[in-house]
PDB file of N, CA and C in Angstrom:
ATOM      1  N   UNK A   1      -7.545   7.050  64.155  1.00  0.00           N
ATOM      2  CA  UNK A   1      -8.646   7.246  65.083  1.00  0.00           C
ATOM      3  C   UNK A   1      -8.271   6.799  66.492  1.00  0.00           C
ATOM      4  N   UNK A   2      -7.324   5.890  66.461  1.00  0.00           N
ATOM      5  CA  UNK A   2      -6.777   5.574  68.294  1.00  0.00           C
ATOM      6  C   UNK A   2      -6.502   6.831  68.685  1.00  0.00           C
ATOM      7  N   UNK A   3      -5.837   8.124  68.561  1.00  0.00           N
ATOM      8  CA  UNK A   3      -4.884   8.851  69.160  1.00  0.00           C
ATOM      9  C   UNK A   3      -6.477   9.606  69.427  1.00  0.00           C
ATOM     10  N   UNK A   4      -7.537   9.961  68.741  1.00  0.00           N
ATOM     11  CA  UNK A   4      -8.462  10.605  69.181  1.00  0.00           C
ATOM     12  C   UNK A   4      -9.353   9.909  70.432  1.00  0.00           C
ATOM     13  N   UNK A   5      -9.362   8.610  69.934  1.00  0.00           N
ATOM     14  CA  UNK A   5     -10.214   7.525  71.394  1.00  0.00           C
ATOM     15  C   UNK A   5      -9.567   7.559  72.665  1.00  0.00           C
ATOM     16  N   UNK A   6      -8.023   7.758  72.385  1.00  0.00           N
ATOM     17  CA  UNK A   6      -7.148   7.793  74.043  1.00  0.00           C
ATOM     18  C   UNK A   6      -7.450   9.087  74.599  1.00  0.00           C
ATOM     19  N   UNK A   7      -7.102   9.866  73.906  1.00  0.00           N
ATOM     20  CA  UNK A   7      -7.330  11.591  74.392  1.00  0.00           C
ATOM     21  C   UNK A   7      -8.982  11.514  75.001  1.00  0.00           C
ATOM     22  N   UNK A   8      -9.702  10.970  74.552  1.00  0.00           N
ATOM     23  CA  UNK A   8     -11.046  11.164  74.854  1.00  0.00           C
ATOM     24  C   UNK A   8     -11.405  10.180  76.292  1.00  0.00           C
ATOM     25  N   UNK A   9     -10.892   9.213  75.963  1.00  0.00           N
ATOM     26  CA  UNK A   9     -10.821   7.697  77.363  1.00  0.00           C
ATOM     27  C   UNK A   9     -10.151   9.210  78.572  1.00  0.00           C
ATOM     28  N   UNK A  10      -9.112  10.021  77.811  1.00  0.00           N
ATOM     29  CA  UNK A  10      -8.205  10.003  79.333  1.00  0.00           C
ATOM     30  C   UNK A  10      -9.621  11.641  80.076  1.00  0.00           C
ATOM     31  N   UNK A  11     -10.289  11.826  78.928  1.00  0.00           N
ATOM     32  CA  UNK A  11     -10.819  13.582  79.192  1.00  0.00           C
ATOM     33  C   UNK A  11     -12.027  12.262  80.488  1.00  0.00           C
ATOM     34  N   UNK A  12     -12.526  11.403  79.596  1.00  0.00           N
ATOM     35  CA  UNK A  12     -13.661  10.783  80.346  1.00  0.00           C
ATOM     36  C   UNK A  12     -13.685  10.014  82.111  1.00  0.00           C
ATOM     37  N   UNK A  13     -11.765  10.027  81.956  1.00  0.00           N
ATOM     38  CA  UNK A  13     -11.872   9.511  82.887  1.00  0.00           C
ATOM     39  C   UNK A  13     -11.247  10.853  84.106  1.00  0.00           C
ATOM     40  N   UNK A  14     -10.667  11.655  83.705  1.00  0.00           N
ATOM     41  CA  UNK A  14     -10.687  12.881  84.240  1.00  0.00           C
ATOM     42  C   UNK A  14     -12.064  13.339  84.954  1.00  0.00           C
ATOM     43  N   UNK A  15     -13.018  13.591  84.212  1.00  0.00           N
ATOM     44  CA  UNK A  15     -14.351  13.910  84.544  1.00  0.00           C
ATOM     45  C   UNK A  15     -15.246  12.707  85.052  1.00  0.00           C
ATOM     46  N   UNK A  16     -14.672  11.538  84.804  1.00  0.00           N
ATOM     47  CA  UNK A  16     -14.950  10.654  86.016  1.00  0.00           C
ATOM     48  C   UNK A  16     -14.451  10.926  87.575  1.00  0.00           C
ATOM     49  N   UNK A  17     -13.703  11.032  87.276  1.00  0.00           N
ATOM     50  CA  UNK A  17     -12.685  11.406  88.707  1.00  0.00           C
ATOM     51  C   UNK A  17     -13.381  12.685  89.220  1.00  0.00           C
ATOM     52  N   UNK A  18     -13.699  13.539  88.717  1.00  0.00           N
ATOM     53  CA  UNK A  18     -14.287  14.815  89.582  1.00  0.00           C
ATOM     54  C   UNK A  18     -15.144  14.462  90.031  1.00  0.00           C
ATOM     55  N   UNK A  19     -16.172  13.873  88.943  1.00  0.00           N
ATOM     56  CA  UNK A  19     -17.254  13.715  89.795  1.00  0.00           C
ATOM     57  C   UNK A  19     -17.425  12.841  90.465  1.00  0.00           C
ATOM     58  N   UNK A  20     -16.527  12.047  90.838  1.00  0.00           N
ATOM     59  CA  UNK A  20     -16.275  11.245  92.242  1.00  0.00           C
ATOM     60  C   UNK A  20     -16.151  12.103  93.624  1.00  0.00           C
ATOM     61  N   UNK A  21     -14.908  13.010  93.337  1.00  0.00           N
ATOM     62  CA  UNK A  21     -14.920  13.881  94.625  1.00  0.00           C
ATOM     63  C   UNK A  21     -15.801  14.757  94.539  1.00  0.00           C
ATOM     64  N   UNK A  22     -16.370  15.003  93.679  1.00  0.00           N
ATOM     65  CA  UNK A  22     -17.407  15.816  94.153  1.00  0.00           C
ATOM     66  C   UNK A  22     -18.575  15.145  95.130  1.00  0.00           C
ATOM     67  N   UNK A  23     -19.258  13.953  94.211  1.00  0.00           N
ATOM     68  CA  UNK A  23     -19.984  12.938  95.029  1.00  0.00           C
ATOM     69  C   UNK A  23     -19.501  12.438  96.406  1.00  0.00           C
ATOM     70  N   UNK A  24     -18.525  12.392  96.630  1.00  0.00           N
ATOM     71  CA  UNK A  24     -17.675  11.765  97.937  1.00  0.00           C
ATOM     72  C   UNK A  24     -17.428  13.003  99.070  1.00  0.00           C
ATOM     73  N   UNK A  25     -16.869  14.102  98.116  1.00  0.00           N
ATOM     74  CA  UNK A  25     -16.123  15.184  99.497  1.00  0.00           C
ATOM     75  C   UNK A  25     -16.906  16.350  99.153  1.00  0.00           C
ATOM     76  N   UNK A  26     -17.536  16.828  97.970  1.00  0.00           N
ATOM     77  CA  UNK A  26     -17.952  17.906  97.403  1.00  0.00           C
ATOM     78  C   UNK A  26     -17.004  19.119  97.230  1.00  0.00           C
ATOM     79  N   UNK A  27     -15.954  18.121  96.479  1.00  0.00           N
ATOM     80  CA  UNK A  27     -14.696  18.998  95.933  1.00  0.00           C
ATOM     81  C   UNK A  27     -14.956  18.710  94.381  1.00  0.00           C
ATOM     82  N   UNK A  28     -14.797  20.334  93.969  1.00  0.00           N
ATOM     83  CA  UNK A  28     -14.743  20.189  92.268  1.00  0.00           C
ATOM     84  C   UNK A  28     -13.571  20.675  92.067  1.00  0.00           C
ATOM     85  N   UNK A  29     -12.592  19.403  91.651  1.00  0.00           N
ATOM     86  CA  UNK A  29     -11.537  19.825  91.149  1.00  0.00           C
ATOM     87  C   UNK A  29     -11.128  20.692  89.758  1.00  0.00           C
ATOM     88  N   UNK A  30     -12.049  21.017  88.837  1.00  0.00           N
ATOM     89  CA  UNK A  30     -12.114  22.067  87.691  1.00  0.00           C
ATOM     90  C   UNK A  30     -12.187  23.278  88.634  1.00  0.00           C
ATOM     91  N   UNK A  31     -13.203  23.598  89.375  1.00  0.00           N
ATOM     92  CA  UNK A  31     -13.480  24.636  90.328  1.00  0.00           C
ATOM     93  C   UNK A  31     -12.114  25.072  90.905  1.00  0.00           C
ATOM     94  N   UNK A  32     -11.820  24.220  91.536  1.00  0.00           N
ATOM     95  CA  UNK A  32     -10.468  24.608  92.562  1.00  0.00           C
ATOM     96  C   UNK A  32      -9.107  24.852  91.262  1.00  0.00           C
ATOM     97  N   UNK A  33      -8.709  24.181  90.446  1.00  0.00           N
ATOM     98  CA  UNK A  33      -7.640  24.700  89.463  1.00  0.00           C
ATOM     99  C   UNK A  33      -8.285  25.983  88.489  1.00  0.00           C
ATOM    100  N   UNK A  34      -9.571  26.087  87.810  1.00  0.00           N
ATOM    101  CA  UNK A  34      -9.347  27.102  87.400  1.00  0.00           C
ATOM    102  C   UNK A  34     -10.181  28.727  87.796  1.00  0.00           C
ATOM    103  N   UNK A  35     -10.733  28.209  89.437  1.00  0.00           N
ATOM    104  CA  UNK A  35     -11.127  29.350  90.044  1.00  0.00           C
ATOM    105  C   UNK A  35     -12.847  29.460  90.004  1.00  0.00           C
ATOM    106  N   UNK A  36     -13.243  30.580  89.652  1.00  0.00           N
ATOM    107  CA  UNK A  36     -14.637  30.789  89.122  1.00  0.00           C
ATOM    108  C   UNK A  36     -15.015  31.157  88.275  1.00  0.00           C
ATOM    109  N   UNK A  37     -14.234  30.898  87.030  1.00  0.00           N
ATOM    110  CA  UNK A  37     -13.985  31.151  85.631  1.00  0.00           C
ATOM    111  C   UNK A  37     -15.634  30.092  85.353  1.00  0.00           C
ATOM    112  N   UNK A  38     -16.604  30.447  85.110  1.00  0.00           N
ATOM    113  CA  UNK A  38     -17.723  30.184  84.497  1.00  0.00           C
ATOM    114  C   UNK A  38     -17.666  29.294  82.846  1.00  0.00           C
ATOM    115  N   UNK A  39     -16.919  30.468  82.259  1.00  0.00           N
ATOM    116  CA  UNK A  39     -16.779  30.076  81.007  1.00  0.00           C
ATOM    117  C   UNK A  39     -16.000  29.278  80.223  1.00  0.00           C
ATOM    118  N   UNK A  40     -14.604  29.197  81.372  1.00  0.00           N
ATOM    119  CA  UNK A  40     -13.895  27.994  81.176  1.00  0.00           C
ATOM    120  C   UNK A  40     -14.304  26.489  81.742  1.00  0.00           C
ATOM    121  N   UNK A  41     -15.010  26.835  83.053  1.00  0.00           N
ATOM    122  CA  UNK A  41     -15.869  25.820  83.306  1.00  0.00           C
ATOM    123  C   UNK A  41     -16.173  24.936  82.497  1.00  0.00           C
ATOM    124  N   UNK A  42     -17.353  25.572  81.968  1.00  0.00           N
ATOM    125  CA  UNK A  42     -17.920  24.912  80.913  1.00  0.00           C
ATOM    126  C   UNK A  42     -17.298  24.437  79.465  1.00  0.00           C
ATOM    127  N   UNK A  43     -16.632  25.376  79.386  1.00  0.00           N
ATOM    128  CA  UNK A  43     -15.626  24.429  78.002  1.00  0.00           C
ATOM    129  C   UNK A  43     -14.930  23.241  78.331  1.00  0.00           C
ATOM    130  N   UNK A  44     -14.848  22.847  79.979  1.00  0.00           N
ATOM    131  CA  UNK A  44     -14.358  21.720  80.257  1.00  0.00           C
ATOM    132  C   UNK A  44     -15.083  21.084  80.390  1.00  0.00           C
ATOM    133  N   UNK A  45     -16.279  20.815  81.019  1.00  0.00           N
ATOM    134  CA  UNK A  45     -17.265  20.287  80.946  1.00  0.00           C
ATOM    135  C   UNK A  45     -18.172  19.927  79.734  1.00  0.00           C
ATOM    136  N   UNK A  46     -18.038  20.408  79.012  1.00  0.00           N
ATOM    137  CA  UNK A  46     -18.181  20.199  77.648  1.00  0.00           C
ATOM    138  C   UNK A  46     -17.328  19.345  76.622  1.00  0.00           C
ATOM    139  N   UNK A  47     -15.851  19.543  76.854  1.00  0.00           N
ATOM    140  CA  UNK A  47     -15.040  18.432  76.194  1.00  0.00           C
ATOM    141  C   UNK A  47     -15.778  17.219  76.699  1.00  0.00           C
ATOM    142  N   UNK A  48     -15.376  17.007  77.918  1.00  0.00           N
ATOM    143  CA  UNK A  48     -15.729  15.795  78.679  1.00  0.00           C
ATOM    144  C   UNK A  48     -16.635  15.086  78.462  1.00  0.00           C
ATOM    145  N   UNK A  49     -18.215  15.791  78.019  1.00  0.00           N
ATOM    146  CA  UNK A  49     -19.166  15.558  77.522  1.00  0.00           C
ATOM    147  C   UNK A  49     -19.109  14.509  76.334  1.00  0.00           C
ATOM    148  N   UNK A  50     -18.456  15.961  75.201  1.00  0.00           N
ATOM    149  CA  UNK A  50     -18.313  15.175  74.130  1.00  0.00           C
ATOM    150  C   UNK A  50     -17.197  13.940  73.901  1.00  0.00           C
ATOM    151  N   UNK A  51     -16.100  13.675  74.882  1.00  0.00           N
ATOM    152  CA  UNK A  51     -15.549  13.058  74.752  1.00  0.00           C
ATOM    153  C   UNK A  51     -15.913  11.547  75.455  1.00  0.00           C
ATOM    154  N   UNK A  52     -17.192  11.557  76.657  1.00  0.00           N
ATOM    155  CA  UNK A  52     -17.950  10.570  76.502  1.00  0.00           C
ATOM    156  C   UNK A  52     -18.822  10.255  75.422  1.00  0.00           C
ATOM    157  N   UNK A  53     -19.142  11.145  74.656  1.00  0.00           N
ATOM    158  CA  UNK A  53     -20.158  10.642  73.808  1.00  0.00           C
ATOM    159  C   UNK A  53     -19.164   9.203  72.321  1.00  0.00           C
ATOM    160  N   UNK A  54     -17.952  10.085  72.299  1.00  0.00           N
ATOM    161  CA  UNK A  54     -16.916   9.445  71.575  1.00  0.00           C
ATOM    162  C   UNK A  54     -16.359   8.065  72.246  1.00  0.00           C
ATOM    163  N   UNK A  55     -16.466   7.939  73.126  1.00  0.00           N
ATOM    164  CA  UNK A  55     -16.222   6.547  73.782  1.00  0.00           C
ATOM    165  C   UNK A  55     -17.565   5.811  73.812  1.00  0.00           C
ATOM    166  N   UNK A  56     -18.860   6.143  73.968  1.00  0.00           N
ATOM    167  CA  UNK A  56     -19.872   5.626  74.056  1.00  0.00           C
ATOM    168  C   UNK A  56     -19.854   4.963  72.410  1.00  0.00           C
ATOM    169  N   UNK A  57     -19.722   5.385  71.590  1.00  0.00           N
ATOM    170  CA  UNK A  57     -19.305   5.194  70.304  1.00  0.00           C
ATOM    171  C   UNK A  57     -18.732   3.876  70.274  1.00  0.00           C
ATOM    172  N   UNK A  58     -17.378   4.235  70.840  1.00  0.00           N
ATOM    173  CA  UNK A  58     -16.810   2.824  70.813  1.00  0.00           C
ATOM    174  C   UNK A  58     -17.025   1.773  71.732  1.00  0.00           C
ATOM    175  N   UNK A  59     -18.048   2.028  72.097  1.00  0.00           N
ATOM    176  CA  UNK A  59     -18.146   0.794  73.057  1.00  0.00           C
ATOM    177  C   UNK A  59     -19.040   0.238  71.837  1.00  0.00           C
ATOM    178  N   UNK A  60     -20.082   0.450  71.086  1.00  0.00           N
ATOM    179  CA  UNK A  60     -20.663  -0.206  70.303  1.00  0.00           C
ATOM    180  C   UNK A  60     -19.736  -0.995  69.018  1.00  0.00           C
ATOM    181  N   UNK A  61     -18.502  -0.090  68.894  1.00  0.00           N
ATOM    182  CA  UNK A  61     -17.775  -0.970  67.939  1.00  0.00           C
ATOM    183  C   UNK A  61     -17.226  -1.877  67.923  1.00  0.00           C
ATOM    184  N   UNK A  62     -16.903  -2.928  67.233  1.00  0.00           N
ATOM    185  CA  UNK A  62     -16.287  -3.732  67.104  1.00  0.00           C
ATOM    186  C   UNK A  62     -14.701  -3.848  66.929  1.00  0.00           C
ATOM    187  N   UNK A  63     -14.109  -3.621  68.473  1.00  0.00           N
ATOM    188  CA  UNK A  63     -12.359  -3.483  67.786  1.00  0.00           C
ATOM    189  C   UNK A  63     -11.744  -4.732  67.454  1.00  0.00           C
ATOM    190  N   UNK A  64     -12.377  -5.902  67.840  1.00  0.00           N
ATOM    191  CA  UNK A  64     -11.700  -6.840  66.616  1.00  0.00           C
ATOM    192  C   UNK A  64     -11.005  -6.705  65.479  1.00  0.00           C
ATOM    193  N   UNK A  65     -12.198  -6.023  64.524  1.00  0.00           N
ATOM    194  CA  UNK A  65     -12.188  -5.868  63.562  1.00  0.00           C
ATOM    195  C   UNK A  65     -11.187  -5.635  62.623  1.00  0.00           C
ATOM    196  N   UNK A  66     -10.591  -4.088  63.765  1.00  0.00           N
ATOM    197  CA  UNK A  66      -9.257  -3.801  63.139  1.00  0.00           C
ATOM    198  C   UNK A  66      -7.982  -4.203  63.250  1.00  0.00           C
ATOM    199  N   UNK A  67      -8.150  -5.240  64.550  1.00  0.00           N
ATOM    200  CA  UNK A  67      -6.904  -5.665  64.917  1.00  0.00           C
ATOM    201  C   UNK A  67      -6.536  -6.549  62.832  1.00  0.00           C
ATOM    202  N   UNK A  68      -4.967  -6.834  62.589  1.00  0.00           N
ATOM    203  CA  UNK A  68      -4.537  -7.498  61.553  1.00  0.00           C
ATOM    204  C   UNK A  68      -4.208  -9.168  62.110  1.00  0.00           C
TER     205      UNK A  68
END
């Protein structure tokens, strides 16, 4: 389950980062790399989504736990 929590930390912090410049310069960097592709848009915006929801997850867990 780590290799799925990193991939997801790195999508969350990706889509952190946009929506920084967006908030800051009103640059969308998804926009500008993949054009006005609508539909890819949103499939990125959508990982991101779900890949906060997967970190929100672990913030409630306990990684103690698994350390040995």
């Amino acid at each position: 389950m780590a290799t799925i929590q990193k991939i997801a930390l790195v999508f969350t912090i990706i889509g952190a980062l946009n929506w920084g410049l967006i908030g800051l310069f009103e640059f969308n960097l998804v926009e500008t790399i993949f054009g006005n592709m609508d539909m890819i848009e949103r499939v990125i915006y959508s990982i991101v989504g779900v890949c906060g929801l997967i970190n929100l997850g672990i913030y409630f867990m306990d990684l103690d736990e698994n350390k040995h």
